[in-house]
C-alpha atoms as a PDB file:
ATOM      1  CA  UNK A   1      14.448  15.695   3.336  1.00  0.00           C
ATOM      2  CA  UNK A   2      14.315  19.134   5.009  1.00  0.00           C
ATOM      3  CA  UNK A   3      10.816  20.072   5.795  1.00  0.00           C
ATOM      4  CA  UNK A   4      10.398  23.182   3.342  1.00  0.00           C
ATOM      5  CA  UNK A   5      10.942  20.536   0.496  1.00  0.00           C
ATOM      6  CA  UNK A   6       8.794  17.834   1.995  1.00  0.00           C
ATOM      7  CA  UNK A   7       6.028  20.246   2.142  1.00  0.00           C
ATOM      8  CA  UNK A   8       6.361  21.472  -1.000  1.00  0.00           C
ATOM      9  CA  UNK A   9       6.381  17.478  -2.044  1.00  0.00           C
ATOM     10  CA  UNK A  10       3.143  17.156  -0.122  1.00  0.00           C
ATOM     11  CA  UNK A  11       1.574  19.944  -1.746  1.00  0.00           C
ATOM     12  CA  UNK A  12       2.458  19.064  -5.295  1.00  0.00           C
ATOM     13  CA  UNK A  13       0.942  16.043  -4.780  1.00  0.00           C
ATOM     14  CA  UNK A  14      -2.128  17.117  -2.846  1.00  0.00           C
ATOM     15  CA  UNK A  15      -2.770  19.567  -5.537  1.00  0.00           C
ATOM     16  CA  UNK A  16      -2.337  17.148  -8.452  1.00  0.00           C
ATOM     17  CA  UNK A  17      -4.969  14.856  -6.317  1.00  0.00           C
ATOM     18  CA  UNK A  18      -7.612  17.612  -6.297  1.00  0.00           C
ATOM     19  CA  UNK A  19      -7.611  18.010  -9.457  1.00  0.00           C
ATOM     20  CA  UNK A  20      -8.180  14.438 -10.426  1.00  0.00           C
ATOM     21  CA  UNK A  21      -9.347  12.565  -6.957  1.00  0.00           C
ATOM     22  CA  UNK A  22     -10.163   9.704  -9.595  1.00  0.00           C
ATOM     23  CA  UNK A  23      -6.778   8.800 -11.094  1.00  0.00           C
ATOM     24  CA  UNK A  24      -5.234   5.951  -9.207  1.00  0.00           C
ATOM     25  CA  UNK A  25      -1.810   7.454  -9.930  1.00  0.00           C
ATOM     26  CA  UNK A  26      -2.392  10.210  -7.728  1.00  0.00           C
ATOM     27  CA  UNK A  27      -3.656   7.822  -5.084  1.00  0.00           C
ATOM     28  CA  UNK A  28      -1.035   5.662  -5.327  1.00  0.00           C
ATOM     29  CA  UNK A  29       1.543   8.559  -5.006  1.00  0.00           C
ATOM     30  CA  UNK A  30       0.424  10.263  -2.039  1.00  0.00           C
ATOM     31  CA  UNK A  31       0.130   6.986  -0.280  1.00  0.00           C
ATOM     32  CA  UNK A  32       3.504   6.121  -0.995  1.00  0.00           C
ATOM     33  CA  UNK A  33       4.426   9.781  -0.051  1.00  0.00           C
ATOM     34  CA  UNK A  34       2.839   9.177   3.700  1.00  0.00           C
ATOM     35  CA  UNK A  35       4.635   5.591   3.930  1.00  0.00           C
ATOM     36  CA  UNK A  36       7.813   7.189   3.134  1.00  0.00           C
ATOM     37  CA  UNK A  37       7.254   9.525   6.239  1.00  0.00           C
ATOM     38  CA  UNK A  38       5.496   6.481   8.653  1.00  0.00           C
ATOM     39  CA  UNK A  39       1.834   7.978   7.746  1.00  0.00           C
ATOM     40  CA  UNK A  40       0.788   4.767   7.369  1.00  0.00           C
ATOM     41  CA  UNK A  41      -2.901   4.816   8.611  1.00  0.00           C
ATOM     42  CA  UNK A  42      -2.930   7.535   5.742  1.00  0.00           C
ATOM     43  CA  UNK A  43      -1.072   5.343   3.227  1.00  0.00           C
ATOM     44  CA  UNK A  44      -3.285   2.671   3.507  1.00  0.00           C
ATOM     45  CA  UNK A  45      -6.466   4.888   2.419  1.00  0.00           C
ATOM     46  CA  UNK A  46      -4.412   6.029  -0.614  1.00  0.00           C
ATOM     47  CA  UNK A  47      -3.136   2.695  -1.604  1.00  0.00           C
ATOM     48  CA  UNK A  48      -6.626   0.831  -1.233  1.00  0.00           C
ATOM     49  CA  UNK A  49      -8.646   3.871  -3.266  1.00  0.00           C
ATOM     50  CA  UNK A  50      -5.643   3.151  -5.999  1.00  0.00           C
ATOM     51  CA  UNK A  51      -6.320  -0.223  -6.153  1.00  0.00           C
ATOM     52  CA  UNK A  52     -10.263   0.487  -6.521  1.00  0.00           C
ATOM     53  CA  UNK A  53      -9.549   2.906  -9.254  1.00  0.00           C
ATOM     54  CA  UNK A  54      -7.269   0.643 -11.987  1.00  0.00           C
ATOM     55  CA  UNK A  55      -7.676  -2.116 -14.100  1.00  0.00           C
ATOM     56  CA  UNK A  56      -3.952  -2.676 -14.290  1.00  0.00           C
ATOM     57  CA  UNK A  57      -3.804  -5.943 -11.896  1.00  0.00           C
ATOM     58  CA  UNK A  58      -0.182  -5.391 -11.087  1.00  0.00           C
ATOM     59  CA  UNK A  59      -0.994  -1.946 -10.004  1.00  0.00           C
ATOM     60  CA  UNK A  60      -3.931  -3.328  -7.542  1.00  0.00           C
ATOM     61  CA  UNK A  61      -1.036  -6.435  -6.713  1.00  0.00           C
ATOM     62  CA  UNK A  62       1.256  -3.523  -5.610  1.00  0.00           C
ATOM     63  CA  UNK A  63      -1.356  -1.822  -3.654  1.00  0.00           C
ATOM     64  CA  UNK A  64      -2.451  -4.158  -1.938  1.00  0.00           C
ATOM     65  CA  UNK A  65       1.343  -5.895  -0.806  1.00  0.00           C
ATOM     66  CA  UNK A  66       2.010  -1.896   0.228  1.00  0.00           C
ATOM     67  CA  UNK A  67      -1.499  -1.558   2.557  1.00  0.00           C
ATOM     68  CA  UNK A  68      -0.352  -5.027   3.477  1.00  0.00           C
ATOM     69  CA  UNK A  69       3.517  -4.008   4.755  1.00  0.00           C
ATOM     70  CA  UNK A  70       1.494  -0.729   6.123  1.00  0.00           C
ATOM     71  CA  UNK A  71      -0.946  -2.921   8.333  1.00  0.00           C
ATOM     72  CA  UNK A  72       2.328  -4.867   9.210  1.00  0.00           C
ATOM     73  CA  UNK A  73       4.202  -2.153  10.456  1.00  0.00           C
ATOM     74  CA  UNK A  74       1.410  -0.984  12.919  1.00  0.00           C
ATOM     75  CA  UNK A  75       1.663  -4.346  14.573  1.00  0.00           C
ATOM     76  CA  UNK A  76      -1.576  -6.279  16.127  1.00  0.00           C
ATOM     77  CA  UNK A  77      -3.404  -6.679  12.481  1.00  0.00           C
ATOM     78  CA  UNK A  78      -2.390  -9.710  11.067  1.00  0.00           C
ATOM     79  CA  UNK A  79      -5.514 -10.574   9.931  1.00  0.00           C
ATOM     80  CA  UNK A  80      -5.472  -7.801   7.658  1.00  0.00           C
ATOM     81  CA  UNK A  81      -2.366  -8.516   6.241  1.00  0.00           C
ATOM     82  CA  UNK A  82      -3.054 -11.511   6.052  1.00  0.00           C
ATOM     83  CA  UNK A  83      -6.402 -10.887   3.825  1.00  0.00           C
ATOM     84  CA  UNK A  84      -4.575  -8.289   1.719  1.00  0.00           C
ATOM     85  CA  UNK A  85      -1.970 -10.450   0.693  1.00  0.00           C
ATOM     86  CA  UNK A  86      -4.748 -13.203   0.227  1.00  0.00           C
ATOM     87  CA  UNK A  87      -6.421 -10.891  -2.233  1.00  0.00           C
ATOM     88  CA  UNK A  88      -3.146 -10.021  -4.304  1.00  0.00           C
ATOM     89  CA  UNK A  89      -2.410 -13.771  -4.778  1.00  0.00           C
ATOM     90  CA  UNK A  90      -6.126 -13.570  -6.184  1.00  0.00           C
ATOM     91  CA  UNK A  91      -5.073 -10.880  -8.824  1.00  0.00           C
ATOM     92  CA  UNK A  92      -1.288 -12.424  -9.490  1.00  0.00           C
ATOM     93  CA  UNK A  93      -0.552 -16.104  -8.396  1.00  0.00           C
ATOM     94  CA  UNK A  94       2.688 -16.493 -10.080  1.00  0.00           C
ATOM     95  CA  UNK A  95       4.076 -13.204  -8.705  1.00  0.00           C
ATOM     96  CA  UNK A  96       6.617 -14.432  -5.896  1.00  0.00           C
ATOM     97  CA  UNK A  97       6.953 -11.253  -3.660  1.00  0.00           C
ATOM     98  CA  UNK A  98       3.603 -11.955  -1.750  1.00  0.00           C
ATOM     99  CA  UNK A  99       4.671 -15.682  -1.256  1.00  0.00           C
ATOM    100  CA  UNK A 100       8.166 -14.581   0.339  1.00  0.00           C
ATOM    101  CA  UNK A 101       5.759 -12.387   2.571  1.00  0.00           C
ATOM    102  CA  UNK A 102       3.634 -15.039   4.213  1.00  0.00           C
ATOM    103  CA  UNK A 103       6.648 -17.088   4.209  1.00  0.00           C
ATOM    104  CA  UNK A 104       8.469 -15.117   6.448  1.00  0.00           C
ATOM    105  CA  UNK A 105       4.983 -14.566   8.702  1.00  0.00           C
ATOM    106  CA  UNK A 106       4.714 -18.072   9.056  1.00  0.00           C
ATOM    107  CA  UNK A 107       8.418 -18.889  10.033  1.00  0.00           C
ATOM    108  CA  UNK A 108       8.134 -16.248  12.664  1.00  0.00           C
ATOM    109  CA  UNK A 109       4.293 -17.364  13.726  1.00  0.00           C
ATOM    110  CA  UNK A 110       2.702 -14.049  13.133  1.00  0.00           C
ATOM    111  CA  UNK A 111       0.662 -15.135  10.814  1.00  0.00           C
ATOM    112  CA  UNK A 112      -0.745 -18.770  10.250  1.00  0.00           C
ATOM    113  CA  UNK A 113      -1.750 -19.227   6.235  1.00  0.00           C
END
Protein backbone atom coordinates (compact mmCIF):
# COMPACT_ATOMS: atom_id res chain seq x y z
CA UNK A 1 0.00 0.00 0.00
CA UNK A 2 1.50 3.30 -1.22
CA UNK A 3 1.43 5.85 1.48
CA UNK A 4 -1.15 8.43 -0.12
CA UNK A 5 -3.71 5.48 0.15
CA UNK A 6 -2.67 4.30 3.57
CA UNK A 7 -3.23 7.71 4.81
CA UNK A 8 -6.25 8.21 3.35
CA UNK A 9 -7.14 4.55 5.05
CA UNK A 10 -6.01 6.02 8.34
CA UNK A 11 -8.03 8.97 8.04
CA UNK A 12 -11.25 7.31 7.04
CA UNK A 13 -11.01 5.43 9.88
CA UNK A 14 -9.87 8.05 12.36
CA UNK A 15 -12.70 10.13 11.23
CA UNK A 16 -15.37 7.41 11.47
CA UNK A 17 -13.83 6.90 15.23
CA UNK A 18 -14.50 10.54 16.18
CA UNK A 19 -17.58 10.46 15.39
CA UNK A 20 -18.55 7.46 17.41
CA UNK A 21 -15.39 6.83 19.96
CA UNK A 22 -18.06 4.33 21.54
CA UNK A 23 -18.71 1.78 18.79
CA UNK A 24 -16.44 -1.18 19.18
CA UNK A 25 -16.40 -1.53 15.39
CA UNK A 26 -14.47 1.45 14.98
CA UNK A 27 -12.12 0.30 17.71
CA UNK A 28 -11.69 -2.84 16.45
CA UNK A 29 -10.87 -1.44 12.92
CA UNK A 30 -8.29 0.97 13.62
CA UNK A 31 -6.55 -1.53 15.77
CA UNK A 32 -6.45 -3.94 13.16
CA UNK A 33 -5.42 -1.03 10.79
CA UNK A 34 -2.12 -0.32 13.14
CA UNK A 35 -1.38 -4.26 13.37
CA UNK A 36 -1.47 -4.43 9.73
CA UNK A 37 1.35 -1.70 9.67
CA UNK A 38 3.39 -3.23 13.09
CA UNK A 39 1.62 -0.36 15.34
CA UNK A 40 1.11 -2.74 17.71
CA UNK A 41 1.46 -0.83 21.08
CA UNK A 42 -1.41 1.18 19.26
CA UNK A 43 -3.37 -1.94 18.25
CA UNK A 44 -3.53 -3.23 21.48
CA UNK A 45 -5.38 0.04 22.94
CA UNK A 46 -7.89 -0.32 20.06
CA UNK A 47 -8.46 -3.97 20.38
CA UNK A 48 -8.85 -3.94 24.33
CA UNK A 49 -11.38 -0.62 24.22
CA UNK A 50 -13.33 -3.01 21.48
CA UNK A 51 -13.54 -5.68 23.65
CA UNK A 52 -14.82 -3.29 26.62
CA UNK A 53 -17.39 -1.86 24.33
CA UNK A 54 -19.45 -5.27 22.95
CA UNK A 55 -21.52 -7.79 24.23
CA UNK A 56 -20.83 -10.02 21.27
CA UNK A 57 -18.37 -12.63 23.16
CA UNK A 58 -16.77 -13.71 19.94
CA UNK A 59 -16.01 -10.16 19.19
CA UNK A 60 -14.24 -9.69 22.83
CA UNK A 61 -12.68 -13.64 21.99
CA UNK A 62 -11.17 -11.99 18.84
CA UNK A 63 -9.92 -9.03 20.63
CA UNK A 64 -8.43 -10.34 23.01
CA UNK A 65 -6.40 -13.46 20.81
CA UNK A 66 -5.36 -10.12 18.51
CA UNK A 67 -3.91 -7.89 21.80
CA UNK A 68 -2.65 -11.33 22.65
CA UNK A 69 -0.55 -12.05 19.08
CA UNK A 70 0.22 -8.06 19.50
CA UNK A 71 1.87 -8.55 23.06
CA UNK A 72 3.54 -11.65 21.35
CA UNK A 73 5.10 -9.97 18.68
CA UNK A 74 6.82 -7.32 20.98
CA UNK A 75 8.58 -10.16 22.68
CA UNK A 76 9.41 -10.15 26.68
CA UNK A 77 5.45 -10.16 27.75
CA UNK A 78 4.40 -13.47 28.07
CA UNK A 79 2.60 -12.95 30.95
CA UNK A 80 0.32 -10.84 29.15
CA UNK A 81 -0.32 -13.09 26.57
CA UNK A 82 -0.58 -15.43 28.56
CA UNK A 83 -3.53 -13.64 30.71
CA UNK A 84 -5.24 -12.49 27.50
CA UNK A 85 -5.57 -15.72 26.11
CA UNK A 86 -6.58 -16.92 29.73
CA UNK A 87 -9.43 -14.45 29.59
CA UNK A 88 -10.72 -15.48 25.97
CA UNK A 89 -10.90 -19.17 27.05
CA UNK A 90 -13.13 -17.48 29.88
CA UNK A 91 -15.53 -15.96 27.19
CA UNK A 92 -15.26 -19.15 24.56
CA UNK A 93 -13.92 -22.57 25.90
CA UNK A 94 -14.80 -24.63 22.99
CA UNK A 95 -13.24 -22.20 20.48
CA UNK A 96 -9.89 -24.07 19.42
CA UNK A 97 -7.73 -21.13 18.03
CA UNK A 98 -6.62 -19.94 21.60
CA UNK A 99 -5.79 -23.64 22.56
CA UNK A 100 -3.46 -24.06 19.34
CA UNK A 101 -1.91 -20.73 20.77
CA UNK A 102 -0.72 -21.85 24.17
CA UNK A 103 0.03 -25.04 22.57
CA UNK A 104 2.56 -23.85 20.48
CA UNK A 105 3.94 -21.45 23.63
CA UNK A 106 4.32 -24.35 25.61
CA UNK A 107 6.15 -26.64 23.01
CA UNK A 108 8.57 -23.84 22.48
CA UNK A 109 8.75 -22.91 26.51
CA UNK A 110 7.71 -19.34 26.17
CA UNK A 111 5.02 -19.67 28.01
CA UNK A 112 4.25 -22.29 30.85
CA UNK A 113 0.13 -22.77 31.17
Amino acid sequence: MNNSVSDQKLNELLNQFALSPEDSENNFNLGFYYESIGQTASAISYYLRSAERTSNLLYQYECLVRASMCFDDQGTRNFTVKGLLQHAISICPKRPVVFMKMRTKTVSGTIRF
